[in-house]
C-alpha atoms as a PDB file:
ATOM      1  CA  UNK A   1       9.032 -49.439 -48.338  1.00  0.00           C
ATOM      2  CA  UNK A   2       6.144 -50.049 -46.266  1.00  0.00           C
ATOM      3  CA  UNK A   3       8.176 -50.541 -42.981  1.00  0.00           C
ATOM      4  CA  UNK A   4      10.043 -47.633 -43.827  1.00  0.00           C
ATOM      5  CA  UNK A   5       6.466 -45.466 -43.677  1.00  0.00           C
ATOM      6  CA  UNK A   6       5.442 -47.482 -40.930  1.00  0.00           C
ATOM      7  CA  UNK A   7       8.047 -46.443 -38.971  1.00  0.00           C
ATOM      8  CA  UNK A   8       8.245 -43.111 -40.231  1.00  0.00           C
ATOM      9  CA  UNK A   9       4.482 -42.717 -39.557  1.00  0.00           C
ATOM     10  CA  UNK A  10       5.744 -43.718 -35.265  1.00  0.00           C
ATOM     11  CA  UNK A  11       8.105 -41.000 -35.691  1.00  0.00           C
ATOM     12  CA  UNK A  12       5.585 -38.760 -36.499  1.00  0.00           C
ATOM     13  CA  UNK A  13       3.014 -39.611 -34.014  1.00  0.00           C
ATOM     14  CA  UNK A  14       5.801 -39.540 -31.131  1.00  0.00           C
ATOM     15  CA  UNK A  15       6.941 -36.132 -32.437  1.00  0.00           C
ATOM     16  CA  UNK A  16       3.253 -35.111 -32.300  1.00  0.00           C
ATOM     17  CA  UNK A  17       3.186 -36.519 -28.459  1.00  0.00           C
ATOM     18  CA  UNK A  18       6.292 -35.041 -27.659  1.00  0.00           C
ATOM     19  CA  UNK A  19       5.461 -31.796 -28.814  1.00  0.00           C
ATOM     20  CA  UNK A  20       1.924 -31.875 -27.018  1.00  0.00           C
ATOM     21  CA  UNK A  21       3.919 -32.731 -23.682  1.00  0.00           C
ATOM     22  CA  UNK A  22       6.395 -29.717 -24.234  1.00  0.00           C
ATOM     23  CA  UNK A  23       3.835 -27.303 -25.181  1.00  0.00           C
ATOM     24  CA  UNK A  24       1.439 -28.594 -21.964  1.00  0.00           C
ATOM     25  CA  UNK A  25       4.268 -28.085 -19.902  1.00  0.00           C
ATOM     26  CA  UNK A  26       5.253 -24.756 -21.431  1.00  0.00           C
ATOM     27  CA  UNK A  27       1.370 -23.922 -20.867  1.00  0.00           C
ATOM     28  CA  UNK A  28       1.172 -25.334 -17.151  1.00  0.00           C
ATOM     29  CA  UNK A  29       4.072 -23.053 -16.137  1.00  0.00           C
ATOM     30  CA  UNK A  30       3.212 -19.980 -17.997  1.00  0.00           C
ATOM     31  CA  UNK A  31      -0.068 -20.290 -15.547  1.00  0.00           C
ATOM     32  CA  UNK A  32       1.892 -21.179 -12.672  1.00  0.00           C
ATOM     33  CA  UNK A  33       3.731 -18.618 -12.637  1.00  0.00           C
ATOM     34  CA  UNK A  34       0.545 -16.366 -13.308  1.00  0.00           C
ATOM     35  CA  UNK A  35      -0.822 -17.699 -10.640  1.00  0.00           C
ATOM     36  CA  UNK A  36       1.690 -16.852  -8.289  1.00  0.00           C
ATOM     37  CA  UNK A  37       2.078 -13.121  -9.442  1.00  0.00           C
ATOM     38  CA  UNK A  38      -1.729 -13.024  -8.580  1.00  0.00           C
ATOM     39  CA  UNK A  39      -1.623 -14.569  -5.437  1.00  0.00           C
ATOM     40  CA  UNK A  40       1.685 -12.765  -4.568  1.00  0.00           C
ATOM     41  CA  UNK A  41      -0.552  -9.200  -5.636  1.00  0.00           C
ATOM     42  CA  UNK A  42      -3.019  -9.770  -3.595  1.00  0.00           C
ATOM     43  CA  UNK A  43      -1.005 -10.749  -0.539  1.00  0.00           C
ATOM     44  CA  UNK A  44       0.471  -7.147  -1.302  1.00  0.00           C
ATOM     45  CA  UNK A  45      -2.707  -5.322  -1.835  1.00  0.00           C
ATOM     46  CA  UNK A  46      -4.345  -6.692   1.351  1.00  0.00           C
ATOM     47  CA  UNK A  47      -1.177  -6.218   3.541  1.00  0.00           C
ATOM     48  CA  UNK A  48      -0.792  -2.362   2.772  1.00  0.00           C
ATOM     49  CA  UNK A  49      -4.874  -1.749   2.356  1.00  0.00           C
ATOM     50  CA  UNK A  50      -4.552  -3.195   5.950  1.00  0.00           C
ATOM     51  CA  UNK A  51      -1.478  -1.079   6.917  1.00  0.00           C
ATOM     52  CA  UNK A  52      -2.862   2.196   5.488  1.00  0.00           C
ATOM     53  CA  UNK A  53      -6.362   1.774   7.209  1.00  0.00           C
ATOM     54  CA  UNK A  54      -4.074   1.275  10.904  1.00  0.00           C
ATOM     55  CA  UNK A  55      -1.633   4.298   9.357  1.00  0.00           C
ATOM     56  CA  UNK A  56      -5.043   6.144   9.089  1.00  0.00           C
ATOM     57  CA  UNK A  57      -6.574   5.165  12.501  1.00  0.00           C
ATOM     58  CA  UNK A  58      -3.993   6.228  14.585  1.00  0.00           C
ATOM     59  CA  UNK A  59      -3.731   9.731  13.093  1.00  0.00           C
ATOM     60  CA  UNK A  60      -7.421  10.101  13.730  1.00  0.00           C
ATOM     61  CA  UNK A  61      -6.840   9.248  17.351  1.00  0.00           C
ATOM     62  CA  UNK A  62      -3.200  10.854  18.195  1.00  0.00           C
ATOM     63  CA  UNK A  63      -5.448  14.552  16.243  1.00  0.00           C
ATOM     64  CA  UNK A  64      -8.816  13.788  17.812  1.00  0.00           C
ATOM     65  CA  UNK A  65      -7.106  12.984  21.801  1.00  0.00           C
ATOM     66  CA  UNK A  66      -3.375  13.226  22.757  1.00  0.00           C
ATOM     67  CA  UNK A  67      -2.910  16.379  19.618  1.00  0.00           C
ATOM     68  CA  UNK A  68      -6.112  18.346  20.659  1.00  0.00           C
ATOM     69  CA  UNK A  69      -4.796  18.674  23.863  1.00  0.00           C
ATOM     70  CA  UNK A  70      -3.338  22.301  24.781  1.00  0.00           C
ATOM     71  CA  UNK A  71      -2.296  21.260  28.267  1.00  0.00           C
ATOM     72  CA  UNK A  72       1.538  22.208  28.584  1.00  0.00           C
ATOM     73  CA  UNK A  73       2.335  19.011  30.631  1.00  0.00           C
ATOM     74  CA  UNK A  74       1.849  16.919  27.929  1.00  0.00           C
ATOM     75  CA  UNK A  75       3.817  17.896  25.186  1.00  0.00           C
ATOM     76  CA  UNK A  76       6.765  15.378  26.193  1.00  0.00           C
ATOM     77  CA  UNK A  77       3.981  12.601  25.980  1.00  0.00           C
ATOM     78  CA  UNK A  78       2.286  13.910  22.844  1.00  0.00           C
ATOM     79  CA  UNK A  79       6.368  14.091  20.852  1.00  0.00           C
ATOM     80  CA  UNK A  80       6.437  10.534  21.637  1.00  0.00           C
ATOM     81  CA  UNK A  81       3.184   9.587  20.603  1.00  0.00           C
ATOM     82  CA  UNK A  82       3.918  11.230  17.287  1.00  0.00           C
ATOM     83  CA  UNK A  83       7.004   9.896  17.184  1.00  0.00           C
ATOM     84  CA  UNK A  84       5.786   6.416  16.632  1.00  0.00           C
ATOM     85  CA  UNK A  85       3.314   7.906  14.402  1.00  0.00           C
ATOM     86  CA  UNK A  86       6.123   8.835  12.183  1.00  0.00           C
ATOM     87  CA  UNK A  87       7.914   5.466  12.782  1.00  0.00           C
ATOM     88  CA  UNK A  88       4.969   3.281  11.627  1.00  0.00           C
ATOM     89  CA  UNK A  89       4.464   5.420   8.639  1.00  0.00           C
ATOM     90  CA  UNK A  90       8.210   5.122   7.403  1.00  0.00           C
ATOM     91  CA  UNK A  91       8.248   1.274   7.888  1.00  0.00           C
ATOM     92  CA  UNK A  92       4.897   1.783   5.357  1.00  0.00           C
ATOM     93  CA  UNK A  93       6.073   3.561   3.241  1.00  0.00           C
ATOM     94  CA  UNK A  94       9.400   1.511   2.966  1.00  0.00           C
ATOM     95  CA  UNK A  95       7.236  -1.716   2.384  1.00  0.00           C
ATOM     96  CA  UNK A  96       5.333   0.015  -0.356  1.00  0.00           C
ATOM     97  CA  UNK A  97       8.745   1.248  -2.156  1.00  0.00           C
ATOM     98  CA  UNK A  98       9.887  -2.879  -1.681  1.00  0.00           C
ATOM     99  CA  UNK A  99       6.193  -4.165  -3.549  1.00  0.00           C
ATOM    100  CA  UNK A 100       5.186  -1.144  -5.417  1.00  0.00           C
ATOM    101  CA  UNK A 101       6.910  -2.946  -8.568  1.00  0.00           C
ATOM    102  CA  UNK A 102       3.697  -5.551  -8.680  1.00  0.00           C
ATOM    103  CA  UNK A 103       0.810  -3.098  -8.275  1.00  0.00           C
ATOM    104  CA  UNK A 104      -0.885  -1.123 -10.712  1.00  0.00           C
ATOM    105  CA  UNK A 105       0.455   2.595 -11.794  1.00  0.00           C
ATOM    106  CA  UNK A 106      -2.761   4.130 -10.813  1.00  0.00           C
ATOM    107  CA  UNK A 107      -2.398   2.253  -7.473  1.00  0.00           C
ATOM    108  CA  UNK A 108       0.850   3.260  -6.723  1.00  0.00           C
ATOM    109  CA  UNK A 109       0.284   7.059  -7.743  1.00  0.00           C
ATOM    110  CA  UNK A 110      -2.636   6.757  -5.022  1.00  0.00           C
ATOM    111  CA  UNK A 111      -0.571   5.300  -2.331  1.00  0.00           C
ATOM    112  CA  UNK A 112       1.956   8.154  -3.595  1.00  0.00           C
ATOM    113  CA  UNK A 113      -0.851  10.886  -2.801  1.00  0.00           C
ATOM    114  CA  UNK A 114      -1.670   9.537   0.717  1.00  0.00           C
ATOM    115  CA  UNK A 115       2.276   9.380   1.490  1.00  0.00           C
ATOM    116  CA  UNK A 116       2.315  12.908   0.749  1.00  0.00           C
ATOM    117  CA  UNK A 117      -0.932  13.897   2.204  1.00  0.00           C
ATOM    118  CA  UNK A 118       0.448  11.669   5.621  1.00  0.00           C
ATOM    119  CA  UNK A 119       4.157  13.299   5.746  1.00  0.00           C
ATOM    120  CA  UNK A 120       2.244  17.459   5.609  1.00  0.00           C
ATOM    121  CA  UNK A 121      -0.297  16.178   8.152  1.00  0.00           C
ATOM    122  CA  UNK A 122       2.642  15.175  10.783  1.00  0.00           C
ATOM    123  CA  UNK A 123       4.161  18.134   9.413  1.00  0.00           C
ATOM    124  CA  UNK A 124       1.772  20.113  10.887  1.00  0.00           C
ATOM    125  CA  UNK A 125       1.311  18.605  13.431  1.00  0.00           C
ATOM    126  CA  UNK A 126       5.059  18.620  14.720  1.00  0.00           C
ATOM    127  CA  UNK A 127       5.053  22.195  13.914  1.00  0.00           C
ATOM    128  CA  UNK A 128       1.745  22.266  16.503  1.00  0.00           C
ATOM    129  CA  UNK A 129       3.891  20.748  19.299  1.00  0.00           C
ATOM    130  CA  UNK A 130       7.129  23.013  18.719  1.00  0.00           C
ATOM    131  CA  UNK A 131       4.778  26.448  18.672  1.00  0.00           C
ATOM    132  CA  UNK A 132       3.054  24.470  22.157  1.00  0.00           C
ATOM    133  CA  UNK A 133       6.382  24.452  23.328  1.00  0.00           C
ATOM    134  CA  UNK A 134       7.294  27.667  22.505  1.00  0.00           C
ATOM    135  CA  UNK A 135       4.804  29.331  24.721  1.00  0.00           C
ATOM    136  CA  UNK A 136       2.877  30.207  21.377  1.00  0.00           C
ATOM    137  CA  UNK A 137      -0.903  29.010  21.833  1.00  0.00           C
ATOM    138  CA  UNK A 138      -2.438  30.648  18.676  1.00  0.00           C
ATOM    139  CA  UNK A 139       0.721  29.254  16.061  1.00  0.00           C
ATOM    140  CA  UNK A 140      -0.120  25.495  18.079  1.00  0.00           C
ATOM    141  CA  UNK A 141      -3.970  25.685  17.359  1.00  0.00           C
ATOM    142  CA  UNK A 142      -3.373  26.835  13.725  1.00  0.00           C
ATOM    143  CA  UNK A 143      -1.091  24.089  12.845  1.00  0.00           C
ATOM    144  CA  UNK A 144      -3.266  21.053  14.806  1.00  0.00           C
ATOM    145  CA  UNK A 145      -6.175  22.755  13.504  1.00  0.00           C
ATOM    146  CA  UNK A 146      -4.705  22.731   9.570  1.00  0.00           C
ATOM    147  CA  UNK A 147      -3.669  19.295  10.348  1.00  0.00           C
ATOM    148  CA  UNK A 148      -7.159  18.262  12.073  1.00  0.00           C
ATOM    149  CA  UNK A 149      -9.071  19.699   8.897  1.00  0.00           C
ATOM    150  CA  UNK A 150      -7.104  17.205   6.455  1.00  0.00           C
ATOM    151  CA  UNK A 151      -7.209  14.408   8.166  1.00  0.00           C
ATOM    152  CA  UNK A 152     -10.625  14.061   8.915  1.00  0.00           C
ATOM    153  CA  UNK A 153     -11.506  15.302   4.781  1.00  0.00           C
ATOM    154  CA  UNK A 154      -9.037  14.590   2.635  1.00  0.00           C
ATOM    155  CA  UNK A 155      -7.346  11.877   4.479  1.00  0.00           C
ATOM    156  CA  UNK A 156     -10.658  10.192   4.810  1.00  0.00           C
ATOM    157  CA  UNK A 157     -11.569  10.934   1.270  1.00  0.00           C
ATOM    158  CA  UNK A 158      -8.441   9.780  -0.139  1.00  0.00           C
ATOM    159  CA  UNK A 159      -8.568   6.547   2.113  1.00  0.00           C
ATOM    160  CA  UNK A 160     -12.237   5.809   0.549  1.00  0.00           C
ATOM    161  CA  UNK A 161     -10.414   6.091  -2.791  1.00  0.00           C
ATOM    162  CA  UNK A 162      -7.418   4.069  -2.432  1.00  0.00           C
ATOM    163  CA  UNK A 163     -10.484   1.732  -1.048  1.00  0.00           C
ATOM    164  CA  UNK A 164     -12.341   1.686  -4.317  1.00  0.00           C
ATOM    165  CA  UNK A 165      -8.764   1.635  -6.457  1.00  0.00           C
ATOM    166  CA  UNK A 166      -7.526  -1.992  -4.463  1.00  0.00           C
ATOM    167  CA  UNK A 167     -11.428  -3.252  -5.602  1.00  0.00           C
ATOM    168  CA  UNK A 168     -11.044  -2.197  -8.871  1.00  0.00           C
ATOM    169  CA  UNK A 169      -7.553  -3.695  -9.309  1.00  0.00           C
ATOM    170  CA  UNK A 170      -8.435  -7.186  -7.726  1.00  0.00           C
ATOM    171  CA  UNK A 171     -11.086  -7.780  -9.873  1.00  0.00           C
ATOM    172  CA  UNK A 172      -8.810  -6.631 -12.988  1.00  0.00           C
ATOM    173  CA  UNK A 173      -6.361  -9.588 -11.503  1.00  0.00           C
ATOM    174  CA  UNK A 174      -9.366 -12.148 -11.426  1.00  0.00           C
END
């Protein structure tokens, strides 16, 4: 009878191990994986924090130079320029829709609000260069002007939020 507890009392303890072992490595890859969705979120935030700071740079330079100009002979130029204005912001804003799944709702509804913010300023500003091309001076001041007005306040404004939003959400992930 004693062997029999003896050995019963081995089973037991090996159980015991076993299940420590399963549970540790049930534990272990819960956090790796964990780990990865963090590190994979803030490869994410920093890439289109980084992308949306360039997005808003150029914008500020095409409306401050190349778009403030009224000079007839450079409206070719200026359509190009925008152009790839346009071009950089749809390869954004098809890398956000790809990763928007891992960021935070009130993250994505911000990068939502500078999308829409970004597509009325080139709007407006493509509507400046076909009134400059139209002969229509007034209509291509108005429109650069609109344009000009948003960028440098709520562009910038919305820019300094989105700023404090990516802070706020990478110290949530710590």
């Amino acid at each position: 009878m004693e062997d029999y507890s003896l050995i019963i009392n081995s089973l037991m303890n090996l159980a015991v191990a076993i299940l420590g072992v399963i549970a540790g490595f049930y534990i272990g890859n819960q956090n790796y994986k964990s780990q990865r969705i963090y590190d994979k979120k803030l490869l994410y935030l920093g890439e289109l924090y980084e992308k949306i700071v360039k997005l808003e740079f150029e914008i500020k330079r095409y409306a401050h130079f190349e778009g403030a100009s009224s000079d007839p002979n450079l409206v070719e130029e200026k359509n190009v320029l925008l152009n790839k204005l346009k071009e950089n912001f749809q390869i954004f804003q098809h890398r956000f829709w790809e990763i928007e799944i891992f960021l935070d709702d009130n993250i994505v509804l911000k990068i939502n609000e500078f999308i829409k913010l970004y597509i009325d300023i080139t709007s407006k500003l493509t509507s400046s260069l076909v009134s400059q091309r139209l002969h229509s001076p007034q209509e291509a001041f108005d429109s650069w002007e609109e344009s000009f007005k948003k960028i440098t306040s709520d562009l910038s404004n919305l820019k300094s939020n989105l700023k404090d939003n990516f802070k706020k959400s990478l110290v949530k992930i710590k």
